[in-house]
Each structure stands twice: as structure tokens, then as C-alpha cells.
PDB file of N, CA and C in Angstrom:
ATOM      1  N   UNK A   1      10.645 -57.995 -51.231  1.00  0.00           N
ATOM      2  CA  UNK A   1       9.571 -58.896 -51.606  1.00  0.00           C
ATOM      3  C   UNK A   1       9.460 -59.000 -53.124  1.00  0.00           C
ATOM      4  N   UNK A   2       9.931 -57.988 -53.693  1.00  0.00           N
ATOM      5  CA  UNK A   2       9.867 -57.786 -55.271  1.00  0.00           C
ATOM      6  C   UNK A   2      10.805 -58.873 -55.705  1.00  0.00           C
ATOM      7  N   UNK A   3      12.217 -58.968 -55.218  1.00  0.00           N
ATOM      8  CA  UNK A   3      12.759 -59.599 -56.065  1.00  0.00           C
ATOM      9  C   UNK A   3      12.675 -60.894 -55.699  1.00  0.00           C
ATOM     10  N   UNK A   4      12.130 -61.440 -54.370  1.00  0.00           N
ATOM     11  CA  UNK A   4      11.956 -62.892 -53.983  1.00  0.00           C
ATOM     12  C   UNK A   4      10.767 -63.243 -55.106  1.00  0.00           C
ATOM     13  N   UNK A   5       9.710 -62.422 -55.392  1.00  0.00           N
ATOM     14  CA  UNK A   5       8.530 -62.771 -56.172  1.00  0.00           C
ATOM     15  C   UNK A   5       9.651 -63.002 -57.446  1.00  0.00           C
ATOM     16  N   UNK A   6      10.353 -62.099 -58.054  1.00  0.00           N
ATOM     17  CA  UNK A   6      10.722 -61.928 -59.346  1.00  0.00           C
ATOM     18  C   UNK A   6      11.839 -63.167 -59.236  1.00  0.00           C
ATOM     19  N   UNK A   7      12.386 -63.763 -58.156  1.00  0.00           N
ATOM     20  CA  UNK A   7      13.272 -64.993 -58.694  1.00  0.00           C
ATOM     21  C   UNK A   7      12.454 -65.988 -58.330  1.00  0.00           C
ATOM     22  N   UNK A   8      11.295 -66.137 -57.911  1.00  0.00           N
ATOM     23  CA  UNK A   8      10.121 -67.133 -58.027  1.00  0.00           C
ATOM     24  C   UNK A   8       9.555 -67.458 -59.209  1.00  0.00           C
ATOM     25  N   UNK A   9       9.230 -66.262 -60.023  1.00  0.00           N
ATOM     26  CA  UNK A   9       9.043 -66.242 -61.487  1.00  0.00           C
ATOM     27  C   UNK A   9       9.771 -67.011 -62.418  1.00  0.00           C
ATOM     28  N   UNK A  10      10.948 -66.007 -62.466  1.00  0.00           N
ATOM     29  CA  UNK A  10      12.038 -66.608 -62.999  1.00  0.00           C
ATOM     30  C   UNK A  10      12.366 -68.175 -62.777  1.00  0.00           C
ATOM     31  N   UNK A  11      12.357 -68.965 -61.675  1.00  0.00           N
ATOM     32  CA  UNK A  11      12.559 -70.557 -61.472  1.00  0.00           C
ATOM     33  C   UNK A  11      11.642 -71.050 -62.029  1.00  0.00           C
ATOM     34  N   UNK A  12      10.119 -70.933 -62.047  1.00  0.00           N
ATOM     35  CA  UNK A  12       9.184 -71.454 -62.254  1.00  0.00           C
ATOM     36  C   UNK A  12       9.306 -71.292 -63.926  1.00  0.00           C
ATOM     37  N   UNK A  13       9.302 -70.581 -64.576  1.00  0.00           N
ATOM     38  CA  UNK A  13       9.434 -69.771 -65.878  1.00  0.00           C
ATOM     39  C   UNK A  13      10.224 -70.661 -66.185  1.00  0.00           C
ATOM     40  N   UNK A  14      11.679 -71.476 -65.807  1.00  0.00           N
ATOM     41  CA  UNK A  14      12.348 -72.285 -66.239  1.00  0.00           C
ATOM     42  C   UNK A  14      12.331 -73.554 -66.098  1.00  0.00           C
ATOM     43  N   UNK A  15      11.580 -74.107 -65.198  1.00  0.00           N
ATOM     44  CA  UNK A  15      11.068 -75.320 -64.629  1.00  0.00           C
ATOM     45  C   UNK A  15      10.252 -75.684 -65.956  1.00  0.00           C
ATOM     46  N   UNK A  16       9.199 -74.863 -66.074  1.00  0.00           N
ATOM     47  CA  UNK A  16       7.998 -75.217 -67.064  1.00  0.00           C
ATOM     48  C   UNK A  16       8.829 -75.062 -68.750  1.00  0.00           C
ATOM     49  N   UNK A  17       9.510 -74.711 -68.611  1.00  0.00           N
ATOM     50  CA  UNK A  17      10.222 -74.512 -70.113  1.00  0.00           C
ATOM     51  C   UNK A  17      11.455 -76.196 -70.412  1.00  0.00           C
ATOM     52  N   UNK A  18      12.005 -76.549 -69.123  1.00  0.00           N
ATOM     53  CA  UNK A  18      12.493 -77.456 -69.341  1.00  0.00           C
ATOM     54  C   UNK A  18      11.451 -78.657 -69.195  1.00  0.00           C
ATOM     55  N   UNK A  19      10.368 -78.638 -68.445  1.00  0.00           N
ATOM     56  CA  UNK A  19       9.219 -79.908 -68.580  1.00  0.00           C
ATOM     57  C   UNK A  19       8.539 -79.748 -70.326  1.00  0.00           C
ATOM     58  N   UNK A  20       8.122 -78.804 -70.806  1.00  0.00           N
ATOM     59  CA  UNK A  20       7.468 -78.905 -71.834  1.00  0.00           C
ATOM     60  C   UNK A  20       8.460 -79.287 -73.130  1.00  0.00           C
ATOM     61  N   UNK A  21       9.789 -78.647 -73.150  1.00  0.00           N
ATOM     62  CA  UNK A  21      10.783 -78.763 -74.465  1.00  0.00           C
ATOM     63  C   UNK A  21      11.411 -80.675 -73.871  1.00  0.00           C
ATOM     64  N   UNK A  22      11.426 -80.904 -72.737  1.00  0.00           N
ATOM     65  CA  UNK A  22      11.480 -82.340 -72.380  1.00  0.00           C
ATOM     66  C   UNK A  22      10.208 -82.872 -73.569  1.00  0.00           C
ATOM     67  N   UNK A  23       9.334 -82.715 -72.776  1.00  0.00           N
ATOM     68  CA  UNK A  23       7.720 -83.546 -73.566  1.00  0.00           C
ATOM     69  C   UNK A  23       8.229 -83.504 -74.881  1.00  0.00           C
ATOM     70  N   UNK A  24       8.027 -82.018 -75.494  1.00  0.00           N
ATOM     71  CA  UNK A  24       7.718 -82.375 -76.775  1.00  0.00           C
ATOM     72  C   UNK A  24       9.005 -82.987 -77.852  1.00  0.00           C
ATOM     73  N   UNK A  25      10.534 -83.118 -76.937  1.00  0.00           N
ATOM     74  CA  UNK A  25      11.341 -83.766 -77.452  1.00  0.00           C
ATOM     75  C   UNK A  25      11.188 -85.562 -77.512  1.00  0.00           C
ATOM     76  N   UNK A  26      10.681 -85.542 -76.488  1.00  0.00           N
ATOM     77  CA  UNK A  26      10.612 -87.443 -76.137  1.00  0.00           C
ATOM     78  C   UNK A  26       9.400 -88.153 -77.221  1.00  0.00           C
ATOM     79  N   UNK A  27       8.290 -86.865 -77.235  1.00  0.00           N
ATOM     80  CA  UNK A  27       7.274 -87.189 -78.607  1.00  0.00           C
ATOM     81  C   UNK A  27       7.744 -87.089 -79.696  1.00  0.00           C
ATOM     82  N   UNK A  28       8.554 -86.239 -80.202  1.00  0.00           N
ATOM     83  CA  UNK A  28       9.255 -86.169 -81.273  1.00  0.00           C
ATOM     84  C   UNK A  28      10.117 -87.317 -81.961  1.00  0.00           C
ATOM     85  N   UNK A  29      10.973 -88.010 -80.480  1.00  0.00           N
ATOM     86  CA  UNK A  29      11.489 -89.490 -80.886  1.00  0.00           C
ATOM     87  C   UNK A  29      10.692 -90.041 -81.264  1.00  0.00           C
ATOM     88  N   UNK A  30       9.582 -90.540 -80.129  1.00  0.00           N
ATOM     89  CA  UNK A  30       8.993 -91.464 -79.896  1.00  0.00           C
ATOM     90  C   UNK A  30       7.938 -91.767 -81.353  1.00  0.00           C
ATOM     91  N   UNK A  31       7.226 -90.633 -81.866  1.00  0.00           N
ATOM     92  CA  UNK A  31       6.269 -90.681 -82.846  1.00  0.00           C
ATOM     93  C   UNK A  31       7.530 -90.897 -83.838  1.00  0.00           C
ATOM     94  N   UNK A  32       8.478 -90.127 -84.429  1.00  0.00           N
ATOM     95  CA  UNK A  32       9.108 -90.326 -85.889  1.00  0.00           C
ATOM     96  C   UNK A  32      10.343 -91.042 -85.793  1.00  0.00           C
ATOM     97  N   UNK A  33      10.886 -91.606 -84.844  1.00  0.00           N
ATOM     98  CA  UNK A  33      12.178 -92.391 -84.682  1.00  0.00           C
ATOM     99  C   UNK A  33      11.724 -94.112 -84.585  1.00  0.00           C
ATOM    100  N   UNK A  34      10.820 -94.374 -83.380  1.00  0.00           N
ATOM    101  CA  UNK A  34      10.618 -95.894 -82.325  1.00  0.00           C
ATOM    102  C   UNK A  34       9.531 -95.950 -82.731  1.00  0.00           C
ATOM    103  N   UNK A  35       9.217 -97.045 -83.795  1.00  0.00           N
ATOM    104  CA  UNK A  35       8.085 -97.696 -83.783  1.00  0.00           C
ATOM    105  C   UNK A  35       8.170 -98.523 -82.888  1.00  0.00           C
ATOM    106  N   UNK A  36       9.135 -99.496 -82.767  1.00  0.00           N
ATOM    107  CA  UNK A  36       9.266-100.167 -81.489  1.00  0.00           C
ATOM    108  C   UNK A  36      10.309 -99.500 -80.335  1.00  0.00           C
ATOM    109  N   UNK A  37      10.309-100.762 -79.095  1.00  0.00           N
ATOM    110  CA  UNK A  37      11.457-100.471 -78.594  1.00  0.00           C
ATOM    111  C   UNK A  37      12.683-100.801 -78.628  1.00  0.00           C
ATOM    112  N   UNK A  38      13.915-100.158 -79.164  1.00  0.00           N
ATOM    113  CA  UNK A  38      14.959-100.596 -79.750  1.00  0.00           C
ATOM    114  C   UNK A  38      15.882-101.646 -78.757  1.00  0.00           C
ATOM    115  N   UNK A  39      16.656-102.712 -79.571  1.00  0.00           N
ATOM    116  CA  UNK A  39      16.877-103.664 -78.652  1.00  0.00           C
ATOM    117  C   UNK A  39      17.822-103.475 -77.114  1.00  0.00           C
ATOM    118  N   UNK A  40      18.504-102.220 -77.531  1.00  0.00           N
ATOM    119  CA  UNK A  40      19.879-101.931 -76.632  1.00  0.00           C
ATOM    120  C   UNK A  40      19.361-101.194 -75.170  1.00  0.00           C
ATOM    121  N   UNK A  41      17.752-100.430 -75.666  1.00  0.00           N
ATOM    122  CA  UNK A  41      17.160-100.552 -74.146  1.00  0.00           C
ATOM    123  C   UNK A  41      16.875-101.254 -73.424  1.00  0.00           C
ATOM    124  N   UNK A  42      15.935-101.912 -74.479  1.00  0.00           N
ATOM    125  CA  UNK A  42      15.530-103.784 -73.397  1.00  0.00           C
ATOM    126  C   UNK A  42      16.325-104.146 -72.740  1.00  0.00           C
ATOM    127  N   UNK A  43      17.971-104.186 -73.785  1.00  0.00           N
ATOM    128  CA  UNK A  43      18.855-104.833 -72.510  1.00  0.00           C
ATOM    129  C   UNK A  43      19.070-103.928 -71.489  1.00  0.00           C
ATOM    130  N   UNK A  44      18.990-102.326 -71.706  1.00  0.00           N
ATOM    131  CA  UNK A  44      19.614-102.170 -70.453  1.00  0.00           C
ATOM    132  C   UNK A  44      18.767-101.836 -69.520  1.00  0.00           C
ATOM    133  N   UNK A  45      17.473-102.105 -69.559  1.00  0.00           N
ATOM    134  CA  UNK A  45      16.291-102.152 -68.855  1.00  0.00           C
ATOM    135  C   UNK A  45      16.419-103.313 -68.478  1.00  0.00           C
ATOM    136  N   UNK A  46      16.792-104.253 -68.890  1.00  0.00           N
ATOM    137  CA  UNK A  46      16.840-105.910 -68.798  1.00  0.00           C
ATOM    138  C   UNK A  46      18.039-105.762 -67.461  1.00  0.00           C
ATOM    139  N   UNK A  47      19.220-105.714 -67.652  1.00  0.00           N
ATOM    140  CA  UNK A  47      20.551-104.941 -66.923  1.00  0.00           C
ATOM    141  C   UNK A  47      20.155-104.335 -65.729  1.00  0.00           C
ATOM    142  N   UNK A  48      19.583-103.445 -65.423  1.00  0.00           N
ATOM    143  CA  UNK A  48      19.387-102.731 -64.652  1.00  0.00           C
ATOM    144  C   UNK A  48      18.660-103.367 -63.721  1.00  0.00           C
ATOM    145  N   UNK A  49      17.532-103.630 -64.092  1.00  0.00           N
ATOM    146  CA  UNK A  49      16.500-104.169 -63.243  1.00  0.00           C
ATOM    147  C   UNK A  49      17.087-105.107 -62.208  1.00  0.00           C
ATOM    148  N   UNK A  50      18.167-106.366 -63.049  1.00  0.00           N
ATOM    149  CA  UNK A  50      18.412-107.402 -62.701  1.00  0.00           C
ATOM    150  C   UNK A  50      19.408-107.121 -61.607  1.00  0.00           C
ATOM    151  N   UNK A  51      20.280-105.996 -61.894  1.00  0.00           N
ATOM    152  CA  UNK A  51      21.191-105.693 -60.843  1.00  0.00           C
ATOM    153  C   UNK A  51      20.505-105.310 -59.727  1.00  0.00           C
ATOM    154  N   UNK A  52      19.729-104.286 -60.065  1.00  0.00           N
ATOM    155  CA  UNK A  52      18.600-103.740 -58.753  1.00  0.00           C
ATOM    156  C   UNK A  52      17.838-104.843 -57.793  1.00  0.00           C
ATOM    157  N   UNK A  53      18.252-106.002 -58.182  1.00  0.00           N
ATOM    158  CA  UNK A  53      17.135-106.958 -57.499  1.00  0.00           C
ATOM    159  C   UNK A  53      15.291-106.819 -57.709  1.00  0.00           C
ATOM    160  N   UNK A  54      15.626-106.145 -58.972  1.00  0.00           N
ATOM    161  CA  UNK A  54      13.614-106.343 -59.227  1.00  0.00           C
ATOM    162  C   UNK A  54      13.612-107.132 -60.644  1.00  0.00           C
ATOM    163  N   UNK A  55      14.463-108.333 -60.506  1.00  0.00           N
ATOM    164  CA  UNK A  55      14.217-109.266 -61.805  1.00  0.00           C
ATOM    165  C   UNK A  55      12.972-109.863 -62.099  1.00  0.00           C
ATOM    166  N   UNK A  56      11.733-109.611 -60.996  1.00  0.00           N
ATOM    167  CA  UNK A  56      10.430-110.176 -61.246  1.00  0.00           C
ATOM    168  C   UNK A  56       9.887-109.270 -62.434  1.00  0.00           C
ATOM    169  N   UNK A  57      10.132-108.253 -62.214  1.00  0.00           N
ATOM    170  CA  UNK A  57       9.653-107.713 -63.522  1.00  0.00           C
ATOM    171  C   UNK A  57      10.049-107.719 -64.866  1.00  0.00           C
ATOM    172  N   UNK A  58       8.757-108.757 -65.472  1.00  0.00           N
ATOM    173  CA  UNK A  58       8.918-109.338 -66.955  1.00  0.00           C
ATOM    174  C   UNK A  58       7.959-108.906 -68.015  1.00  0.00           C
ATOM    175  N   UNK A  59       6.986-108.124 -67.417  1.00  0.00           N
ATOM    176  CA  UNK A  59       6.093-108.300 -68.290  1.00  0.00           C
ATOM    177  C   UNK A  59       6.105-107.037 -69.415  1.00  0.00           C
ATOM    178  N   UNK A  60       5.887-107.384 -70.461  1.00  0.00           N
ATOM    179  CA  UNK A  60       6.162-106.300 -72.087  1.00  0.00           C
ATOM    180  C   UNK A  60       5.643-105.260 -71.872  1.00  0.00           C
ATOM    181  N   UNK A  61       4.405-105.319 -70.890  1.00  0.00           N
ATOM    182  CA  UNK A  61       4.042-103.885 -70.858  1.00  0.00           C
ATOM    183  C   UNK A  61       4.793-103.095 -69.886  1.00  0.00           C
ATOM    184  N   UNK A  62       5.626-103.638 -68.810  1.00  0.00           N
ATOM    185  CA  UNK A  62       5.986-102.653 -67.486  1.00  0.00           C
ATOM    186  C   UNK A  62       7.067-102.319 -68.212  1.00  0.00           C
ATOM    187  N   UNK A  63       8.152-103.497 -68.880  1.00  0.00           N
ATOM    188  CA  UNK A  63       9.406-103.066 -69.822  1.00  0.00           C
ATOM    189  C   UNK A  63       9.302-101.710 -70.421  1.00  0.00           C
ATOM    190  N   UNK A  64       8.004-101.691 -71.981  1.00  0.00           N
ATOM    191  CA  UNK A  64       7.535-100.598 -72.423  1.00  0.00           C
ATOM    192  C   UNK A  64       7.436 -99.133 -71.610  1.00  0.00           C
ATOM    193  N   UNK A  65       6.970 -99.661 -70.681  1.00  0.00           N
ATOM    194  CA  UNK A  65       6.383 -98.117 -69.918  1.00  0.00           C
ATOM    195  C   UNK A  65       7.838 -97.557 -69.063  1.00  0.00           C
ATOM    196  N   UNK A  66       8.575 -98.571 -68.777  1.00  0.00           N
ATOM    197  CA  UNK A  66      10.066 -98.412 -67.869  1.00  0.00           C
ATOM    198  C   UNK A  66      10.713 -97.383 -69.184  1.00  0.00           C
ATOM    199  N   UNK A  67      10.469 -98.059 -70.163  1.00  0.00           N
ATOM    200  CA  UNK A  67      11.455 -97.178 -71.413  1.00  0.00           C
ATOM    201  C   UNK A  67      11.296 -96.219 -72.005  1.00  0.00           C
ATOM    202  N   UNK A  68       9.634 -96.139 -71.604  1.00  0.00           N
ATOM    203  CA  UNK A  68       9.265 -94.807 -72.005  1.00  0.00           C
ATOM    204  C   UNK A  68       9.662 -93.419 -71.080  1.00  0.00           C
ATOM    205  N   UNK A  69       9.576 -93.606 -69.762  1.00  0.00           N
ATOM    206  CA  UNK A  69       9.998 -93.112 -68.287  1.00  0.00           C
ATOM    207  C   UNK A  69      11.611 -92.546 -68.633  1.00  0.00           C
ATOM    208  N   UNK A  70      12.250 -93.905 -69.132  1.00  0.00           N
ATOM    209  CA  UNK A  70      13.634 -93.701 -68.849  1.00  0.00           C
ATOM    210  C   UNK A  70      14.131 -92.665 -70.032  1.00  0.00           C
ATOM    211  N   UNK A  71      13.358 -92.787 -71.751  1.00  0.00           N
ATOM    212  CA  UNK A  71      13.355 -91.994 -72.490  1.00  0.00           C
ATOM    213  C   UNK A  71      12.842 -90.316 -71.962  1.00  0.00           C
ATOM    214  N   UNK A  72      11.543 -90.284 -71.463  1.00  0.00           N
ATOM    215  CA  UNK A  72      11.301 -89.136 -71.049  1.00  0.00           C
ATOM    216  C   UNK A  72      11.878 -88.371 -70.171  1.00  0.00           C
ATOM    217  N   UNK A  73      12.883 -88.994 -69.268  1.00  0.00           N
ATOM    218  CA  UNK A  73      13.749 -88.294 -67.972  1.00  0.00           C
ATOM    219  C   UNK A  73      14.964 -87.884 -68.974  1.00  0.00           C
ATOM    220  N   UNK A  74      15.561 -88.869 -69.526  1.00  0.00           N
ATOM    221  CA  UNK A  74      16.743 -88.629 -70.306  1.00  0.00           C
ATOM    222  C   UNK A  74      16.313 -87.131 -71.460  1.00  0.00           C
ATOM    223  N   UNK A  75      14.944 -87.305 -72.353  1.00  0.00           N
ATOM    224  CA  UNK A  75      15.223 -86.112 -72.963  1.00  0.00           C
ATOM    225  C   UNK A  75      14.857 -84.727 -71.899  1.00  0.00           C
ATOM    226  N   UNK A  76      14.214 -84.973 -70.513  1.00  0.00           N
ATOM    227  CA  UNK A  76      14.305 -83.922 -69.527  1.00  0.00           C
ATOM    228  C   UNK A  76      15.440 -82.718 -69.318  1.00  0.00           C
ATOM    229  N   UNK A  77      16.405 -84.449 -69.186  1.00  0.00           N
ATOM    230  CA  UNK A  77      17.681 -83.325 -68.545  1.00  0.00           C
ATOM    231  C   UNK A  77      18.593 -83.030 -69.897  1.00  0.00           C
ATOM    232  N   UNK A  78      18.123 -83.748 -71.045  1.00  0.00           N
ATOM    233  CA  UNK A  78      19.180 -82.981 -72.072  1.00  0.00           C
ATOM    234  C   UNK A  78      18.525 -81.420 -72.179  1.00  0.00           C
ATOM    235  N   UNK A  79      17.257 -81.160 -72.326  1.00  0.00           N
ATOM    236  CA  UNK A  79      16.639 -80.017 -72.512  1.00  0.00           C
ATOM    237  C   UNK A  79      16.886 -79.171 -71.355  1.00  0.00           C
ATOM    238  N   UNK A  80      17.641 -79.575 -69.966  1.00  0.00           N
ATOM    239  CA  UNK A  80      17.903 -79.155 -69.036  1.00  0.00           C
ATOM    240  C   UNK A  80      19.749 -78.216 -69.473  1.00  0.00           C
ATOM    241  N   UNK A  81      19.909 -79.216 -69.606  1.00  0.00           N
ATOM    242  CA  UNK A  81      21.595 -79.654 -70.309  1.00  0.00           C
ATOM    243  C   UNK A  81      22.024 -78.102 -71.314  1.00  0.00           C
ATOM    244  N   UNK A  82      20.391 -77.774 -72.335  1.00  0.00           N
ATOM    245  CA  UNK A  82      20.609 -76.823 -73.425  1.00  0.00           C
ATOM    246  C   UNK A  82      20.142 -75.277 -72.798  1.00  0.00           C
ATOM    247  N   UNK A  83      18.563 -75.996 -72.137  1.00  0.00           N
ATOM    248  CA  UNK A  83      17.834 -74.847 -71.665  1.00  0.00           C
ATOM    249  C   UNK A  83      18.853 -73.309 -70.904  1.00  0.00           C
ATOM    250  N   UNK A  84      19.426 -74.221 -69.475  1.00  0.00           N
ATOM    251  CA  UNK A  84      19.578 -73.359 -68.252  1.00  0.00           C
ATOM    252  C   UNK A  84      20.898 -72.639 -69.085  1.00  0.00           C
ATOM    253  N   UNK A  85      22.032 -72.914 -69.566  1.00  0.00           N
ATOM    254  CA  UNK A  85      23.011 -72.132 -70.374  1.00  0.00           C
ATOM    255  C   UNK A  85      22.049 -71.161 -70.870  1.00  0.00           C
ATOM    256  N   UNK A  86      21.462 -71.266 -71.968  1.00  0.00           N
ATOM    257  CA  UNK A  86      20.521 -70.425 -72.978  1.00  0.00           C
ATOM    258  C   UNK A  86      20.034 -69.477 -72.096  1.00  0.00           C
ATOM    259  N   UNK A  87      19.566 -69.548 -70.840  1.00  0.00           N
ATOM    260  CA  UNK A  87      19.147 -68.626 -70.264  1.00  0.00           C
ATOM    261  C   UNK A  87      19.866 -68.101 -69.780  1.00  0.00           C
ATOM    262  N   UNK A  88      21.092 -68.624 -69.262  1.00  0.00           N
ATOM    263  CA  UNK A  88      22.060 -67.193 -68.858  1.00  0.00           C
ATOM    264  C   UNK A  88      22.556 -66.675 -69.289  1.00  0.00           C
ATOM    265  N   UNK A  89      22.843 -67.362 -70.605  1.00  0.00           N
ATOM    266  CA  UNK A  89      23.627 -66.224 -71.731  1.00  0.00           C
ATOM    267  C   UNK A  89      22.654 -65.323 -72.290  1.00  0.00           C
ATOM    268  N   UNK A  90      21.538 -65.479 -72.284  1.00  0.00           N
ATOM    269  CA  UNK A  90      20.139 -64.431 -72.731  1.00  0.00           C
ATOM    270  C   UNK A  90      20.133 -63.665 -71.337  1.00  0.00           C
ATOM    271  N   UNK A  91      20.024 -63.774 -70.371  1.00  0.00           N
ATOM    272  CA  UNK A  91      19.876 -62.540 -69.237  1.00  0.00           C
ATOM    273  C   UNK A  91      21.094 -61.848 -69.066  1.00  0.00           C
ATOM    274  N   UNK A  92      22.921 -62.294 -69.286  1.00  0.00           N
ATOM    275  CA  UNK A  92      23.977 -61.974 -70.015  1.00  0.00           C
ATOM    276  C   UNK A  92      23.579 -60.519 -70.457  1.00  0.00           C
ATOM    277  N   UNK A  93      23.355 -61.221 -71.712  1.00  0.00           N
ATOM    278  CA  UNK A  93      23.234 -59.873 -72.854  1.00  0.00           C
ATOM    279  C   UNK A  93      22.092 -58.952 -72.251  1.00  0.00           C
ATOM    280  N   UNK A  94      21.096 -59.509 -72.181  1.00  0.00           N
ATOM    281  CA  UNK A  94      20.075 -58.503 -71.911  1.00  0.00           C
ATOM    282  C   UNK A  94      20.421 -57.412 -70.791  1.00  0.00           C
ATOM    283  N   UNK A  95      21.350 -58.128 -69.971  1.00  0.00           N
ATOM    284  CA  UNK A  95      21.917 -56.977 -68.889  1.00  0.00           C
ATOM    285  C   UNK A  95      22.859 -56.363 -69.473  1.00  0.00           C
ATOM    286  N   UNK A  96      23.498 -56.601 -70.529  1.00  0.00           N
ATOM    287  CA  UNK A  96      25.055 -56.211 -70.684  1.00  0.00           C
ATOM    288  C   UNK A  96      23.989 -54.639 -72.034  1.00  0.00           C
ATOM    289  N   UNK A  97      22.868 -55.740 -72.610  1.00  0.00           N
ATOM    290  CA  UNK A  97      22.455 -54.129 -73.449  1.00  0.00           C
ATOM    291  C   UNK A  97      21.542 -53.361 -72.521  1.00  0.00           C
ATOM    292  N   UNK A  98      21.028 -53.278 -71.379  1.00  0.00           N
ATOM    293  CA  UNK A  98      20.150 -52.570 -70.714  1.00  0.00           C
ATOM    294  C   UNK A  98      21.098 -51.173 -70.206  1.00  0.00           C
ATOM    295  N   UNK A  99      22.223 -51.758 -69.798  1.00  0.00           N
ATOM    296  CA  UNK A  99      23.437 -51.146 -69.204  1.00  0.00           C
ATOM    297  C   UNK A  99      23.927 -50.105 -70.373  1.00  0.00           C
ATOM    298  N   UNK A 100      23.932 -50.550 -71.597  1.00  0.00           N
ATOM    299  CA  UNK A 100      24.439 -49.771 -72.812  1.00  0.00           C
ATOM    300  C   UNK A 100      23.872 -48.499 -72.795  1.00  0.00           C
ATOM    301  N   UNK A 101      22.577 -49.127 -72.969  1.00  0.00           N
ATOM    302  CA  UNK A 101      21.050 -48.259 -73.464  1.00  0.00           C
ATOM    303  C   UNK A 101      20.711 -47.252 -72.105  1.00  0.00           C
ATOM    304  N   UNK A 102      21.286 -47.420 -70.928  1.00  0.00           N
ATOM    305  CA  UNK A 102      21.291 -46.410 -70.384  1.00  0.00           C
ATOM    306  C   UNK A 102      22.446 -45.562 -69.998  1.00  0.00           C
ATOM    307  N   UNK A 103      23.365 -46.009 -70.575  1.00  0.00           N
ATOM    308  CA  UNK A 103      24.385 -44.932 -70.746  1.00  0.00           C
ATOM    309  C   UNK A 103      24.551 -43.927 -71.874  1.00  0.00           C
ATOM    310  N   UNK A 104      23.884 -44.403 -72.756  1.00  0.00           N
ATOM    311  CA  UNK A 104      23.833 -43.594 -73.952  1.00  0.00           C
ATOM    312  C   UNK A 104      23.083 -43.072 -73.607  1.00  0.00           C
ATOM    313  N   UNK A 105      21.479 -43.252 -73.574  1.00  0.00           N
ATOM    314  CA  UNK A 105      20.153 -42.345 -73.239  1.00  0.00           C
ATOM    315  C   UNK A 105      20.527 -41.606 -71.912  1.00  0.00           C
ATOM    316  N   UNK A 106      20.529 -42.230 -71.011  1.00  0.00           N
ATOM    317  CA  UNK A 106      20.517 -41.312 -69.419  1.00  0.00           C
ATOM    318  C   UNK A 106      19.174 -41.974 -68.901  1.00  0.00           C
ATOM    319  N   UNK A 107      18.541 -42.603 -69.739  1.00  0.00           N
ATOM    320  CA  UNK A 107      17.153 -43.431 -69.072  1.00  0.00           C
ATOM    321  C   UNK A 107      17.588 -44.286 -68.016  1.00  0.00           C
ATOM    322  N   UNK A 108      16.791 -44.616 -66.909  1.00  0.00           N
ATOM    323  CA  UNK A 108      16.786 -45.134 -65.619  1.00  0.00           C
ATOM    324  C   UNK A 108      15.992 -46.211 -66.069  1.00  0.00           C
ATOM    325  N   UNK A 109      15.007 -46.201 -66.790  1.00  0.00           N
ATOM    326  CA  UNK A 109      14.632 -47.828 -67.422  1.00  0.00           C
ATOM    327  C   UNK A 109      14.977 -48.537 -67.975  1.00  0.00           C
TER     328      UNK A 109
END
């Protein structure tokens, strides 16, 4: 039960680390990069839509909010992309020195 709790932790612990470094990357564009929306989304918001068969949708604000969506998923999974590596090479080491540190000491912790 310990370690089902402890890899419950652990998922969740990484879930919330890739939603928040998502957020505060897509604000980071969004406030100091895009005053507007740059033209090469429109089109491919424009593109997309049209292939999808939802060409009714025209209006500047649904465009806007589509690009904001499509910006915020995209910096999701790059932070996904950096995050989940980073963490295994950090639990890596941390096992590879726990292992050290008790061969030298004789500690069981």
C-alpha cells in the first residue's frame, strides 16, 4: 500500500509540475513575445479548421481563444518534452548516491 500511495505521489507530483511550468511558459510568450496574434497561426488555425469541416468558425474572438488553447497545449507538452527526462535522470542519481552513501556508512537509510 506504501508504494501504490508513493507512485500516486510521485504521478501527481509530476502532473502538477508539467501543468504549472506549461502555464507559466505560455504567459511568458504570451505577455513579452505576442502582442498580437502572429500571422502563421491564423493561417494555420485558418487551415485546420477548414480541413476539419468547422469553416463556420470566423469570428476574431473564437480564432484568438483557438490560439491561445493551441499555444497553451503546445507549451504543455514541450514542458512535458523537458520535465519527465529531468525527472528520471534526478531519481537516476539520487538512487545511484543513496546506494553509495550506504555502502560507505553501513546506514539502512
Amino acid at each position: 500500500m506504501k508504494n501504490v500511495l508513493l507512485v500516486i505521489v510521485r504521478i501527481v507530483a509530476l502532473v502538477m509540475m508539467i501543468y504549472f511550468t506549461g502555464i507559466h511558459l505560455a504567459q511568458y510568450i504570451v505577455h513579452n513575445h505576442m502582442q498580437e496574434m502572429p500571422l502563421w497561426i491564423y493561417d494555420l488555425i485558418r487551415l485546420t479548421l477548414d480541413h476539419t469541416g468547422n469553416s463556420d468558425i470566423r469570428e476574431p474572438d473564437d480564432l484568438s481563444t483557438i490560439a491561445l488553447l493551441s499555444l497553451l497545449s503546445t507549451c504543455w507538452i514541450a514542458a512535458a518534452l523537458v520535465v519527465i527526462p529531468l525527472y528520471f535522470i534526478a531519481r537516476k542519481v539520487i538512487r545511484v548516491r543513496c546506494q553509495r552513501l550506504k555502502r560507505k556508512t553501513g546506514n539502512p537509510f
